[in-house]
ModelCIF file with pLDDT and N, C-alpha, C, O atoms, coordinates in Angstrom:
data_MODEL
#
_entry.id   MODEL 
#
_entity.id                         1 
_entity.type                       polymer 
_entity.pdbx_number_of_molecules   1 
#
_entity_poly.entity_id                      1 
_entity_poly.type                           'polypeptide(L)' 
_entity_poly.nstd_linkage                   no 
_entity_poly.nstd_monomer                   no 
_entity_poly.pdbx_seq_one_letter_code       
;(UNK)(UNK)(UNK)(UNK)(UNK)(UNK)(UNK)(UNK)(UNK)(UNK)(UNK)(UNK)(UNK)(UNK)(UNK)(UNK)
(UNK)(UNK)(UNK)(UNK)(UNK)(UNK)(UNK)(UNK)(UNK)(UNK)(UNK)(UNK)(UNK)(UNK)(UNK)(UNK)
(UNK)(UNK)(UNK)(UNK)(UNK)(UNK)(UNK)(UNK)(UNK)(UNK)(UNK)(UNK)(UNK)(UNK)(UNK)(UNK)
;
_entity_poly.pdbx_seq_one_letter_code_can   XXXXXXXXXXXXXXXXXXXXXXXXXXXXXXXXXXXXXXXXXXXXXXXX 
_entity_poly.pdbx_strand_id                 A 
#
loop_
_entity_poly_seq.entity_id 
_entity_poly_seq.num 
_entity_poly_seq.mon_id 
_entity_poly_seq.hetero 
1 1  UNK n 
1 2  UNK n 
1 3  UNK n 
1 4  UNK n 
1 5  UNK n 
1 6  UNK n 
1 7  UNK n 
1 8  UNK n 
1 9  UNK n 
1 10 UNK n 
1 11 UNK n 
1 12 UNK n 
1 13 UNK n 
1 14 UNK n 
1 15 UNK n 
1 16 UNK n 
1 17 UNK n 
1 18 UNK n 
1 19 UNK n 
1 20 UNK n 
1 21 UNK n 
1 22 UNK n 
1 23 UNK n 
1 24 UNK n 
1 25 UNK n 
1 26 UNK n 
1 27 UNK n 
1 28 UNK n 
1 29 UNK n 
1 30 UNK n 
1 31 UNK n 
1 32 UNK n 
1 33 UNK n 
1 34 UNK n 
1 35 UNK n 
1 36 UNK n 
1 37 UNK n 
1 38 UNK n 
1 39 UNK n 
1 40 UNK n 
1 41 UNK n 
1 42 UNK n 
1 43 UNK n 
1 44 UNK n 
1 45 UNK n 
1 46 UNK n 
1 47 UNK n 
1 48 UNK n 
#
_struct_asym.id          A 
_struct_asym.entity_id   1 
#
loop_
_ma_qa_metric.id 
_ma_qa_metric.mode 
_ma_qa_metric.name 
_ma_qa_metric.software_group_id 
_ma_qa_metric.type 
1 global pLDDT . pLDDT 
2 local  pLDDT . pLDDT 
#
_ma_qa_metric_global.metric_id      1 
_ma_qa_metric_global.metric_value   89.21 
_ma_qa_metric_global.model_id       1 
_ma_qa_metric_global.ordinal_id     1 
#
loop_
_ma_qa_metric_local.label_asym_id 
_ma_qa_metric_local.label_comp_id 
_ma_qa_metric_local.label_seq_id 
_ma_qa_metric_local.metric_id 
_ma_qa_metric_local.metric_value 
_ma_qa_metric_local.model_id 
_ma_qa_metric_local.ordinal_id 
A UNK 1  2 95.00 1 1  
A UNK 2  2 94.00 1 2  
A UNK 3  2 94.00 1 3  
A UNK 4  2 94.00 1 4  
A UNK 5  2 92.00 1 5  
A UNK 6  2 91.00 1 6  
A UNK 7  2 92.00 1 7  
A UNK 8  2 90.00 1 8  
A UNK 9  2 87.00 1 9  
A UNK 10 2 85.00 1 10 
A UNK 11 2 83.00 1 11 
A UNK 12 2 83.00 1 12 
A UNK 13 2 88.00 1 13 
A UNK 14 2 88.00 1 14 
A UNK 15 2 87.00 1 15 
A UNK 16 2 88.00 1 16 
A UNK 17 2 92.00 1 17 
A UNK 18 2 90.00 1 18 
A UNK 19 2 90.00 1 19 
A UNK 20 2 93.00 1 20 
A UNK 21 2 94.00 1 21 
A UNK 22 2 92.00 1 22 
A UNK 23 2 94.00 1 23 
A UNK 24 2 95.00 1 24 
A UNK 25 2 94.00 1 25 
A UNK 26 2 94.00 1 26 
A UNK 27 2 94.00 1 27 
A UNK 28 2 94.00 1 28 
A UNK 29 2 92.00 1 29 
A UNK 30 2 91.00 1 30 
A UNK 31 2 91.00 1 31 
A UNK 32 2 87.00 1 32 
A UNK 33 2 83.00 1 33 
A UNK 34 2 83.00 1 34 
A UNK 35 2 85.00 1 35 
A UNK 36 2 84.00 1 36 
A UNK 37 2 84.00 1 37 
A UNK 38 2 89.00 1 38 
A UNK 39 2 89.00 1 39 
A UNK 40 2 88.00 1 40 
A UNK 41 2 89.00 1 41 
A UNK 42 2 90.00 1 42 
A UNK 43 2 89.00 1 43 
A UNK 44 2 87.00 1 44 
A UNK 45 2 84.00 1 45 
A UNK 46 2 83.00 1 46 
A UNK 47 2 84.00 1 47 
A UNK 48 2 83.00 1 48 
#
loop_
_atom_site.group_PDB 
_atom_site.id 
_atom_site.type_symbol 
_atom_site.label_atom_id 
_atom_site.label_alt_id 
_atom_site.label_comp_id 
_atom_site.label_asym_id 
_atom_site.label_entity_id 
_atom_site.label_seq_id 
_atom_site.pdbx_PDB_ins_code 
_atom_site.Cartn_x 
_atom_site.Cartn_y 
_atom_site.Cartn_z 
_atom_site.occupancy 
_atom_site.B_iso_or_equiv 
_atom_site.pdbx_formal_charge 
_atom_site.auth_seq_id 
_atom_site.auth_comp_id 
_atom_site.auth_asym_id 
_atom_site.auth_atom_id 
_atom_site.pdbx_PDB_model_num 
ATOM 1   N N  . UNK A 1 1  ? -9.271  1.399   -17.044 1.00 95.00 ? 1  UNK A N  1 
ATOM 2   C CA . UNK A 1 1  ? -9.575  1.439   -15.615 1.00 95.00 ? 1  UNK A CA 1 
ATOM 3   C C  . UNK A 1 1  ? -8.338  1.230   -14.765 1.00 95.00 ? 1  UNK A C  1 
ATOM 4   O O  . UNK A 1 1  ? -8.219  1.988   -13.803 1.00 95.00 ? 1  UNK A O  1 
ATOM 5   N N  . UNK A 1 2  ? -7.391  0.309   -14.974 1.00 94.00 ? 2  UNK A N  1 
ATOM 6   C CA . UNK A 1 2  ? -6.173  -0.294  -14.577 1.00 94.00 ? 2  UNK A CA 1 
ATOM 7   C C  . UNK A 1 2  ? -5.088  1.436   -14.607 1.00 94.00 ? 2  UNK A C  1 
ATOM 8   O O  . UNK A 1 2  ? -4.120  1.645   -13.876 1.00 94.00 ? 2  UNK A O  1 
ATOM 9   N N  . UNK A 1 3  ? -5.503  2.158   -15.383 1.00 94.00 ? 3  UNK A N  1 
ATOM 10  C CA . UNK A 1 3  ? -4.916  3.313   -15.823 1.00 94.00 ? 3  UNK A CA 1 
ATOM 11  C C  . UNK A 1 3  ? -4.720  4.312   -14.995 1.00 94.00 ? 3  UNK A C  1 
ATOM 12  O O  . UNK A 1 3  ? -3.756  4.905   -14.511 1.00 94.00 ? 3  UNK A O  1 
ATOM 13  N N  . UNK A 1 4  ? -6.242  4.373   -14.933 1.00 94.00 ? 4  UNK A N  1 
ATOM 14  C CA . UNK A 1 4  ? -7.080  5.318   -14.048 1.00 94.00 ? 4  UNK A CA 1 
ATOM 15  C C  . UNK A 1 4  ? -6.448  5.298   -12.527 1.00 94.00 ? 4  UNK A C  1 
ATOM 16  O O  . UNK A 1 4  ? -5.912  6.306   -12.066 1.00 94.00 ? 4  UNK A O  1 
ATOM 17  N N  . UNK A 1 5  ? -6.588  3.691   -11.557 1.00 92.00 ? 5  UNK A N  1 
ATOM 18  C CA . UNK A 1 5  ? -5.956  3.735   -10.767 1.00 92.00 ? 5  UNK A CA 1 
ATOM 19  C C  . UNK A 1 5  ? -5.268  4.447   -10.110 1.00 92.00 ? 5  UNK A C  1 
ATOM 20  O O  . UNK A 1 5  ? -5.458  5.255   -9.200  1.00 92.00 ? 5  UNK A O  1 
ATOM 21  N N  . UNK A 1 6  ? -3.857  3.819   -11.033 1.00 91.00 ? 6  UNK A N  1 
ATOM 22  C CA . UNK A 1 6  ? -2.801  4.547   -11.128 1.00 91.00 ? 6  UNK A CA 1 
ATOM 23  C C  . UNK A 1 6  ? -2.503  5.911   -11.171 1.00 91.00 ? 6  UNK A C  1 
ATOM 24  O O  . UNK A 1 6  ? -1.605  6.608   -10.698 1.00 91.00 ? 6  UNK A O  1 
ATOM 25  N N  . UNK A 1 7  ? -3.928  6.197   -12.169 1.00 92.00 ? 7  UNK A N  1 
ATOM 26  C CA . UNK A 1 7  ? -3.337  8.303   -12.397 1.00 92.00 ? 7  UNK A CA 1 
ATOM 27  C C  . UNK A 1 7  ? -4.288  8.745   -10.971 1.00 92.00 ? 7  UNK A C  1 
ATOM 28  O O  . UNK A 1 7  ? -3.816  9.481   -10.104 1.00 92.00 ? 7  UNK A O  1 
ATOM 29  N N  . UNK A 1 8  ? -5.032  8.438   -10.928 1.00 90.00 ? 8  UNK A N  1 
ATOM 30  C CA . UNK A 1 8  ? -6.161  8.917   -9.762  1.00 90.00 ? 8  UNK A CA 1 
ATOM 31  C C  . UNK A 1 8  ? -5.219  9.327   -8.617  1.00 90.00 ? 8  UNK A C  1 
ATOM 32  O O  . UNK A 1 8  ? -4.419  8.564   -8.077  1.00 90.00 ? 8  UNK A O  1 
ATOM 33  N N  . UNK A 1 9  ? -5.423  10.728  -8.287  1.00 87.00 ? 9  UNK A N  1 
ATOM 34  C CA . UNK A 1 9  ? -4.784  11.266  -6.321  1.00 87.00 ? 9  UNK A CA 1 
ATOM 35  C C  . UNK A 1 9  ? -5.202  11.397  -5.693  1.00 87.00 ? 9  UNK A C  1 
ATOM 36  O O  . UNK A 1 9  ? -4.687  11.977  -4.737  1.00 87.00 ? 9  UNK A O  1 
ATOM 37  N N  . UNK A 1 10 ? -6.889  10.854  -5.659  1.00 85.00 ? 10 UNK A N  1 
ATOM 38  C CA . UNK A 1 10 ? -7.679  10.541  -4.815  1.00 85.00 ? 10 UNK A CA 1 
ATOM 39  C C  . UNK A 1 10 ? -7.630  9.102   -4.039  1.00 85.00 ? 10 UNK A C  1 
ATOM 40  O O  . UNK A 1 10 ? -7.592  8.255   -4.932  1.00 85.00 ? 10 UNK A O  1 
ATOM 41  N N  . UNK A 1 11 ? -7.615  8.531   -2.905  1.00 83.00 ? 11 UNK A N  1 
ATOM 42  C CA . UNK A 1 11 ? -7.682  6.979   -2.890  1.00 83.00 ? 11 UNK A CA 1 
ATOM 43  C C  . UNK A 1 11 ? -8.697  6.327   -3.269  1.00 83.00 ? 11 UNK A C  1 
ATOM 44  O O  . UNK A 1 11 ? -8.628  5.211   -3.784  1.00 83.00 ? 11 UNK A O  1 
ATOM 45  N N  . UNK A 1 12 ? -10.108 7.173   -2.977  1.00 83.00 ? 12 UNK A N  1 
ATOM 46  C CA . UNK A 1 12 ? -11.252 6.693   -3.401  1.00 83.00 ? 12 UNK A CA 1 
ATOM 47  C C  . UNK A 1 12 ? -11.417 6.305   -4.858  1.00 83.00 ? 12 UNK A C  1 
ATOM 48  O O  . UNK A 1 12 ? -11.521 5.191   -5.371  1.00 83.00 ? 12 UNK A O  1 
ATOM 49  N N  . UNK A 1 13 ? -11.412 7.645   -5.443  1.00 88.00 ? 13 UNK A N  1 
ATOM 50  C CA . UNK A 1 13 ? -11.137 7.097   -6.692  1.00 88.00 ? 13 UNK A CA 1 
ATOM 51  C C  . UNK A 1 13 ? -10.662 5.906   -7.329  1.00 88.00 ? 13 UNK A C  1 
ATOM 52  O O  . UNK A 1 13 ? -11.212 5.169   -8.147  1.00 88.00 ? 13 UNK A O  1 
ATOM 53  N N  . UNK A 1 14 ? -9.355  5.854   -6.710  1.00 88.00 ? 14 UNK A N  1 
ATOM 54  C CA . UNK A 1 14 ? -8.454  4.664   -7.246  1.00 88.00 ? 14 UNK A CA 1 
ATOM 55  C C  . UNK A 1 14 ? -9.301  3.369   -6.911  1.00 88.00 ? 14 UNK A C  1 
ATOM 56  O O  . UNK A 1 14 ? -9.291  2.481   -7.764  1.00 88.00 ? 14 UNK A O  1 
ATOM 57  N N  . UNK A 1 15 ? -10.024 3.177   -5.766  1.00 87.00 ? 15 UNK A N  1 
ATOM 58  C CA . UNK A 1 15 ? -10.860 1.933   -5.336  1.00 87.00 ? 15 UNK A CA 1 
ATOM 59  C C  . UNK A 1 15 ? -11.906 2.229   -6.546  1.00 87.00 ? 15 UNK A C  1 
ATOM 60  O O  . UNK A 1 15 ? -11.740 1.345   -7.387  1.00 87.00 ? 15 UNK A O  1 
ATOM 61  N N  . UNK A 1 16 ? -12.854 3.078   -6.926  1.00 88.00 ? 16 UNK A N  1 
ATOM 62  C CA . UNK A 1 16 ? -13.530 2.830   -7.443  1.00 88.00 ? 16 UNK A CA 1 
ATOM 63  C C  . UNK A 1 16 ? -13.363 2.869   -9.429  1.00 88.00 ? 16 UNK A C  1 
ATOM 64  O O  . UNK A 1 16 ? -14.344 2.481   -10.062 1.00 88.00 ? 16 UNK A O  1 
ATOM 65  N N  . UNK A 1 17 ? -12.652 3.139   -9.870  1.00 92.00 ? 17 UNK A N  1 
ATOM 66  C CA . UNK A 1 17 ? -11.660 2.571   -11.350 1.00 92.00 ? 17 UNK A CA 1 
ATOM 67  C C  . UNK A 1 17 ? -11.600 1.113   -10.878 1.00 92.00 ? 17 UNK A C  1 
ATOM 68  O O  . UNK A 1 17 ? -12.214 0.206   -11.440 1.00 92.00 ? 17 UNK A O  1 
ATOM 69  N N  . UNK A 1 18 ? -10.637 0.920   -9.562  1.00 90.00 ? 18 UNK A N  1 
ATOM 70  C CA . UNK A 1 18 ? -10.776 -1.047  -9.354  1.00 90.00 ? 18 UNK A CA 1 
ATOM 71  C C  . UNK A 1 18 ? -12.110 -1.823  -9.724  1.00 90.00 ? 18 UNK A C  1 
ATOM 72  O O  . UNK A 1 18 ? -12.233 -2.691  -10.588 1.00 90.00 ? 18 UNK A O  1 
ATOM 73  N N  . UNK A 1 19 ? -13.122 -1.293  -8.838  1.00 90.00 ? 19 UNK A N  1 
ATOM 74  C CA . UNK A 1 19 ? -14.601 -1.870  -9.253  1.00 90.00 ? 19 UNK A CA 1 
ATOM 75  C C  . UNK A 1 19 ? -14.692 -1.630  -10.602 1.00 90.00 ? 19 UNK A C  1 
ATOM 76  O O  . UNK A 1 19 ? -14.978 -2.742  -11.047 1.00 90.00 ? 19 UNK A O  1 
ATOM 77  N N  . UNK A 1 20 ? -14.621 -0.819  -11.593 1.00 93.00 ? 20 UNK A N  1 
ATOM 78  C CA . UNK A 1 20 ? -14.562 -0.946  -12.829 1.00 93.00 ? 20 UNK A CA 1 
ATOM 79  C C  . UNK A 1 20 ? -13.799 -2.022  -13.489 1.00 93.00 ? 20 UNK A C  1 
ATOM 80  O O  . UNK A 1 20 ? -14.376 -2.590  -14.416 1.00 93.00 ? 20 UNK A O  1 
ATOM 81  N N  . UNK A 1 21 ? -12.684 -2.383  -13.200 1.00 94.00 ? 21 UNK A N  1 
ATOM 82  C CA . UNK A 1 21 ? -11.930 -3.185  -13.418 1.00 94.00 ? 21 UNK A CA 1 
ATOM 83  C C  . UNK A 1 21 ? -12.260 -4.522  -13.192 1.00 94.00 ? 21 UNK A C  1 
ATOM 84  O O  . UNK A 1 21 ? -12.263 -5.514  -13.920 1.00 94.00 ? 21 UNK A O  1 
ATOM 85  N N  . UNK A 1 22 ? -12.527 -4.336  -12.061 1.00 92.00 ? 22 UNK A N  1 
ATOM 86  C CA . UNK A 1 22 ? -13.592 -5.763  -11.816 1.00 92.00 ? 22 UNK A CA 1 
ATOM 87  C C  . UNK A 1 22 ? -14.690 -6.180  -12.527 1.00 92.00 ? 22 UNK A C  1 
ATOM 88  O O  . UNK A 1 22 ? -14.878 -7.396  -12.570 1.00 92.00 ? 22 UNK A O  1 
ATOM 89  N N  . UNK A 1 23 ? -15.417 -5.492  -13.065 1.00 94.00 ? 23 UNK A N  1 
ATOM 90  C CA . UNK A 1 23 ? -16.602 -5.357  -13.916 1.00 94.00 ? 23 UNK A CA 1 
ATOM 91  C C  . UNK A 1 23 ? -16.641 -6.144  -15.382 1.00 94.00 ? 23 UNK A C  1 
ATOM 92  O O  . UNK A 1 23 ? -17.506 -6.755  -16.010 1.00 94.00 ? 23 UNK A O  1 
ATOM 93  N N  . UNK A 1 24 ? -14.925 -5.728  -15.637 1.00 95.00 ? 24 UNK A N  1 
ATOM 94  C CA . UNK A 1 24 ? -14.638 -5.957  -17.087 1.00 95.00 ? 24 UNK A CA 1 
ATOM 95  C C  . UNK A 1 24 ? -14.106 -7.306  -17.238 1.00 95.00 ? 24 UNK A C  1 
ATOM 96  O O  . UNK A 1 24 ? -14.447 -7.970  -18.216 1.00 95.00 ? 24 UNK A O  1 
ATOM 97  N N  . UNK A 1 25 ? -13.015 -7.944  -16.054 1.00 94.00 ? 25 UNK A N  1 
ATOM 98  C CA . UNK A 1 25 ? -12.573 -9.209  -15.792 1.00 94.00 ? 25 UNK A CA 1 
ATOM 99  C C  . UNK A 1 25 ? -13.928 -9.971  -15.291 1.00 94.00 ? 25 UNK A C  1 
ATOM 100 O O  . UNK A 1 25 ? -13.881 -11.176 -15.537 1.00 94.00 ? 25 UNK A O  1 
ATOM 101 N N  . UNK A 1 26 ? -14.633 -9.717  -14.910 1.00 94.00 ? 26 UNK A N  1 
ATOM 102 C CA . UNK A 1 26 ? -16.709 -10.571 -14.932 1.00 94.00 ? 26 UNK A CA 1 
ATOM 103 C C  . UNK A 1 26 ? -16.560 -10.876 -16.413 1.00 94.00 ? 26 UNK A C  1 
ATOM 104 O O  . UNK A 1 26 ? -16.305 -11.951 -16.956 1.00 94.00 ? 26 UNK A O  1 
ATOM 105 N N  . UNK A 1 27 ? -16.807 -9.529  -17.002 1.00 94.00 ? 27 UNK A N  1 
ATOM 106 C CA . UNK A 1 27 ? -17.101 -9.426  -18.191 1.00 94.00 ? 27 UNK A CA 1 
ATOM 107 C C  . UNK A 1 27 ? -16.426 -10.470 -19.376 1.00 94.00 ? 27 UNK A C  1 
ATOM 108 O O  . UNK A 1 27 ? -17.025 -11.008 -20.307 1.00 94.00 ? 27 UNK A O  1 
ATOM 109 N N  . UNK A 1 28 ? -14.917 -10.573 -19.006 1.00 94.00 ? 28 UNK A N  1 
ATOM 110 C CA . UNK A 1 28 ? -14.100 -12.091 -19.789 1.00 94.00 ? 28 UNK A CA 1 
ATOM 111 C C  . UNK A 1 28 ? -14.344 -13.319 -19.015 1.00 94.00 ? 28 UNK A C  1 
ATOM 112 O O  . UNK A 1 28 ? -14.091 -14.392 -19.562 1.00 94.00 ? 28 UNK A O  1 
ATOM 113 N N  . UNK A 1 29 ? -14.798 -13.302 -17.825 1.00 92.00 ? 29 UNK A N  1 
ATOM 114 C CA . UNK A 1 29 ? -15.293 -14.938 -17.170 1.00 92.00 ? 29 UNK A CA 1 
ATOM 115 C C  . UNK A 1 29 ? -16.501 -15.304 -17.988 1.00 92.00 ? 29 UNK A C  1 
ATOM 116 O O  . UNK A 1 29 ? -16.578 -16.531 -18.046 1.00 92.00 ? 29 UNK A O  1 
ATOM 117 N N  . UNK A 1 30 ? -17.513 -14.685 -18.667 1.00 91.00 ? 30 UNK A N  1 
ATOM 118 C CA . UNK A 1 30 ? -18.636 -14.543 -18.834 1.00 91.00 ? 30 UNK A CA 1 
ATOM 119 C C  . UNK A 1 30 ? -18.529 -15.028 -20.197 1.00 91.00 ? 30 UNK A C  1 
ATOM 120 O O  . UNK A 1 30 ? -19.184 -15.951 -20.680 1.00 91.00 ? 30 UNK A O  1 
ATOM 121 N N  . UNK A 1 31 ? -17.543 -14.243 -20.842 1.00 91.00 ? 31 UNK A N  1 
ATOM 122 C CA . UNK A 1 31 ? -16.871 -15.024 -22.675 1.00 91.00 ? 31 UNK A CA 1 
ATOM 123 C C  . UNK A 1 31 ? -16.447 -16.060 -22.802 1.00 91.00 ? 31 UNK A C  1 
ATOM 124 O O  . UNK A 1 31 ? -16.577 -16.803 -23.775 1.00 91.00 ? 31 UNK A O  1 
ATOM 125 N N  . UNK A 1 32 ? -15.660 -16.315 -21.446 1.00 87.00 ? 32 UNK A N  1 
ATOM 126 C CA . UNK A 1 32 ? -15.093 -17.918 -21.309 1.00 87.00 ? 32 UNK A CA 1 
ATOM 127 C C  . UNK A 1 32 ? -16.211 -18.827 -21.052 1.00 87.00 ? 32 UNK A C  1 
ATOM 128 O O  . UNK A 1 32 ? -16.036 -19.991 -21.412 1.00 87.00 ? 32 UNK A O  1 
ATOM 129 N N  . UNK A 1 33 ? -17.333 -18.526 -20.496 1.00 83.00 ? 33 UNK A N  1 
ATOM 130 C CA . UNK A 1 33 ? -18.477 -19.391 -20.026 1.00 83.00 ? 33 UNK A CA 1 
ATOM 131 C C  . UNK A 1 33 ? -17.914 -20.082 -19.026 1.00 83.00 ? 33 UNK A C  1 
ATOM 132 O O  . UNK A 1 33 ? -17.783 -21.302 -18.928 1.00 83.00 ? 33 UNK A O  1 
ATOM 133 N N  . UNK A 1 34 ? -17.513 -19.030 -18.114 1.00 83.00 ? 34 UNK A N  1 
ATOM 134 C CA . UNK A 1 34 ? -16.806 -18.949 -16.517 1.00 83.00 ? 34 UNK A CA 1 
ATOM 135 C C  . UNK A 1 34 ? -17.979 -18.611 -15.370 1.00 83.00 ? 34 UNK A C  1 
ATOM 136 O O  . UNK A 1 34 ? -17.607 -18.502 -14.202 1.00 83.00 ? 34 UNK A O  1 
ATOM 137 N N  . UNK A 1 35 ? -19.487 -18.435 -15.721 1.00 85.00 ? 35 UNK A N  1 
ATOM 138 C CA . UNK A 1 35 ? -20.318 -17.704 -15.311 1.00 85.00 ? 35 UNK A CA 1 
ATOM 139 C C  . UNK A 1 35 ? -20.238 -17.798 -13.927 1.00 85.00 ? 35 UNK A C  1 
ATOM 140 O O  . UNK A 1 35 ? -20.408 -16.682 -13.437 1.00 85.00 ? 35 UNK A O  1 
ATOM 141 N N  . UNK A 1 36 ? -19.982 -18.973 -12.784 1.00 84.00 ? 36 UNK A N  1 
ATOM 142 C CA . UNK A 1 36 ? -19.339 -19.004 -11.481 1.00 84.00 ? 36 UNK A CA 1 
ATOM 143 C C  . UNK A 1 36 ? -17.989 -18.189 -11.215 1.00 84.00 ? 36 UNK A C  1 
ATOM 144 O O  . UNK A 1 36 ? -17.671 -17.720 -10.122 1.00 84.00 ? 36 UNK A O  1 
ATOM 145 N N  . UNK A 1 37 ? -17.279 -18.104 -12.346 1.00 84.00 ? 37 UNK A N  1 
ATOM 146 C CA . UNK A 1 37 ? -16.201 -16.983 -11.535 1.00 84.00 ? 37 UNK A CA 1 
ATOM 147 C C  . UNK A 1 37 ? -17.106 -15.876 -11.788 1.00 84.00 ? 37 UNK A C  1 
ATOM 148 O O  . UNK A 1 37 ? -17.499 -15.222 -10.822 1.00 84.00 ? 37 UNK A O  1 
ATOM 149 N N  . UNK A 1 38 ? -17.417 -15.638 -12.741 1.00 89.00 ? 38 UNK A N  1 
ATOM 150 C CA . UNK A 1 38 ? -17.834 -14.190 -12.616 1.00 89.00 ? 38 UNK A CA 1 
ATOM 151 C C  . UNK A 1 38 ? -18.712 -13.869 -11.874 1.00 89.00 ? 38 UNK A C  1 
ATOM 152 O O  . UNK A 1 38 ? -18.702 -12.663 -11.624 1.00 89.00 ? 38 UNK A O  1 
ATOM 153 N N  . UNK A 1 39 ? -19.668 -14.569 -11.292 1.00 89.00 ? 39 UNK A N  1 
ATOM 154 C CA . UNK A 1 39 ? -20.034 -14.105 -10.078 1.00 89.00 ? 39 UNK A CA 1 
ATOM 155 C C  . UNK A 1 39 ? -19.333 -14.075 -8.842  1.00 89.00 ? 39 UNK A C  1 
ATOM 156 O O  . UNK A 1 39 ? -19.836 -13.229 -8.103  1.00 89.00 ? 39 UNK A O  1 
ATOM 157 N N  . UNK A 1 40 ? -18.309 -14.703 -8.297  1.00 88.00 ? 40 UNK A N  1 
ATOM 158 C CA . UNK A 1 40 ? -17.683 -14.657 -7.592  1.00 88.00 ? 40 UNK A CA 1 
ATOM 159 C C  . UNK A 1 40 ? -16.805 -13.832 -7.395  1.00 88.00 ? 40 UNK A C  1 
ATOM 160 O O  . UNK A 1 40 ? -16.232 -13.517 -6.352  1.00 88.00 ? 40 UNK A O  1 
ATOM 161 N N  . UNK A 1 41 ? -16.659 -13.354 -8.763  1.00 89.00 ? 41 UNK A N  1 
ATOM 162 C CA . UNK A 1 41 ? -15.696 -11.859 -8.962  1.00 89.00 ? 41 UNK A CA 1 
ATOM 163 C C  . UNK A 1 41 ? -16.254 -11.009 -8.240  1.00 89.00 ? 41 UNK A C  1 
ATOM 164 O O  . UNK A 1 41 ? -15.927 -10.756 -7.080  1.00 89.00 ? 41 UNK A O  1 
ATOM 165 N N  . UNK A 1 42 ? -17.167 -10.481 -8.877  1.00 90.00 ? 42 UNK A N  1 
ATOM 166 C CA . UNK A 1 42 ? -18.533 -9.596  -8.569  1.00 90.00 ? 42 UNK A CA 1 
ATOM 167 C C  . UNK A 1 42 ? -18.442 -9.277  -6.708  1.00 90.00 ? 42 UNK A C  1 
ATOM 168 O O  . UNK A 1 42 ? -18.158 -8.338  -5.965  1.00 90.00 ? 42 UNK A O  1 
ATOM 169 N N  . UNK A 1 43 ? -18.853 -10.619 -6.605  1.00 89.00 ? 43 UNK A N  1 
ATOM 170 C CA . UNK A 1 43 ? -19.580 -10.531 -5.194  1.00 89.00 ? 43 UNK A CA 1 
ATOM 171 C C  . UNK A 1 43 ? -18.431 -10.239 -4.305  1.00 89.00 ? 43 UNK A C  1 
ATOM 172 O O  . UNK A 1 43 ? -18.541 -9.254  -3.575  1.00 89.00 ? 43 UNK A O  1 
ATOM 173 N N  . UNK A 1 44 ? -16.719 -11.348 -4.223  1.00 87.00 ? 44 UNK A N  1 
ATOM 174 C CA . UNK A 1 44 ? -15.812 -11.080 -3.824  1.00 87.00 ? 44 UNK A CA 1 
ATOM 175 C C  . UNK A 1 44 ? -14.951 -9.696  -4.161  1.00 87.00 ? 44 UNK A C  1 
ATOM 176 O O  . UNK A 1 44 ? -14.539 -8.916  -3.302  1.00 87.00 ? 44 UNK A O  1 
ATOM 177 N N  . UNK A 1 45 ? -14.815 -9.596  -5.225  1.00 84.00 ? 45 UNK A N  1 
ATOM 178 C CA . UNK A 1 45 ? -13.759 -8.585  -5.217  1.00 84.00 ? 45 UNK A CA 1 
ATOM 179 C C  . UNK A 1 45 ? -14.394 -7.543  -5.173  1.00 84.00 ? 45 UNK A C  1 
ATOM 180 O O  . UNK A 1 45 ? -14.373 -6.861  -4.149  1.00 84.00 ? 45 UNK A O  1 
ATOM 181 N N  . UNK A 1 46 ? -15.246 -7.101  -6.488  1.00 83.00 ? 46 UNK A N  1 
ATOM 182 C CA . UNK A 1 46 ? -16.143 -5.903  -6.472  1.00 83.00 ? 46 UNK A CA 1 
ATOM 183 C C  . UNK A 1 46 ? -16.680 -5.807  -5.290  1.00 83.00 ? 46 UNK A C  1 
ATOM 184 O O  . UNK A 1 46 ? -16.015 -4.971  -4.678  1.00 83.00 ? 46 UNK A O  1 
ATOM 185 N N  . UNK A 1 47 ? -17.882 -6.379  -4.350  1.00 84.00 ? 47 UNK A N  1 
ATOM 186 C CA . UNK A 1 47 ? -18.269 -6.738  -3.248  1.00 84.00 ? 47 UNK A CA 1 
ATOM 187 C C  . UNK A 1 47 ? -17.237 -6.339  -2.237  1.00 84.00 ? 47 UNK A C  1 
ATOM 188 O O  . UNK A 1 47 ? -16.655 -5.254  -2.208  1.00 84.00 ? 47 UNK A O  1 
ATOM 189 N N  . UNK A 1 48 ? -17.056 -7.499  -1.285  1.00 83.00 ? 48 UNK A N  1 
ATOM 190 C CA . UNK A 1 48 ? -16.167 -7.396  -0.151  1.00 83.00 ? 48 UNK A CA 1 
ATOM 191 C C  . UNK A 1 48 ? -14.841 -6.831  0.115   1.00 83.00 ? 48 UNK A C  1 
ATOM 192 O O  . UNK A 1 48 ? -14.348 -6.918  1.240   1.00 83.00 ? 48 UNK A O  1 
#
C-alpha cells in the first residue's frame, strides 16, 4: 500500500492506498493488544 502511494498519478488514489495502509497498521495495534490505538487509528487517521 505504502508502494502504491508512491506509484499512484492520481492524488486520490494515493489518499486512498493511505487508508489501506491505515487498515494494516489497526491491523498490528490489534496483534499487540493495542485495541485503543487501533481504534483511534481507524477513526483518526483513516477517518479525519
Amino acid at each position: 500500500g505504502a508502494i502504491m502511494v508512491l506509484v499512484s498519478k492520481n492524488p486520490v488514489h494515493s489518499v486512498l492506498w493511505l487508508v489501506v495502509v491505515f487498515f494494516a497498521i489497526s491491523g498490528h495495534y490489534i496483534l499487540l493488544n493495542a485495541q485503543f490505538l487501533a481504534i483511534v487509528n481507524l477513526i483518526v487517521y483513516a477517518g479525519a
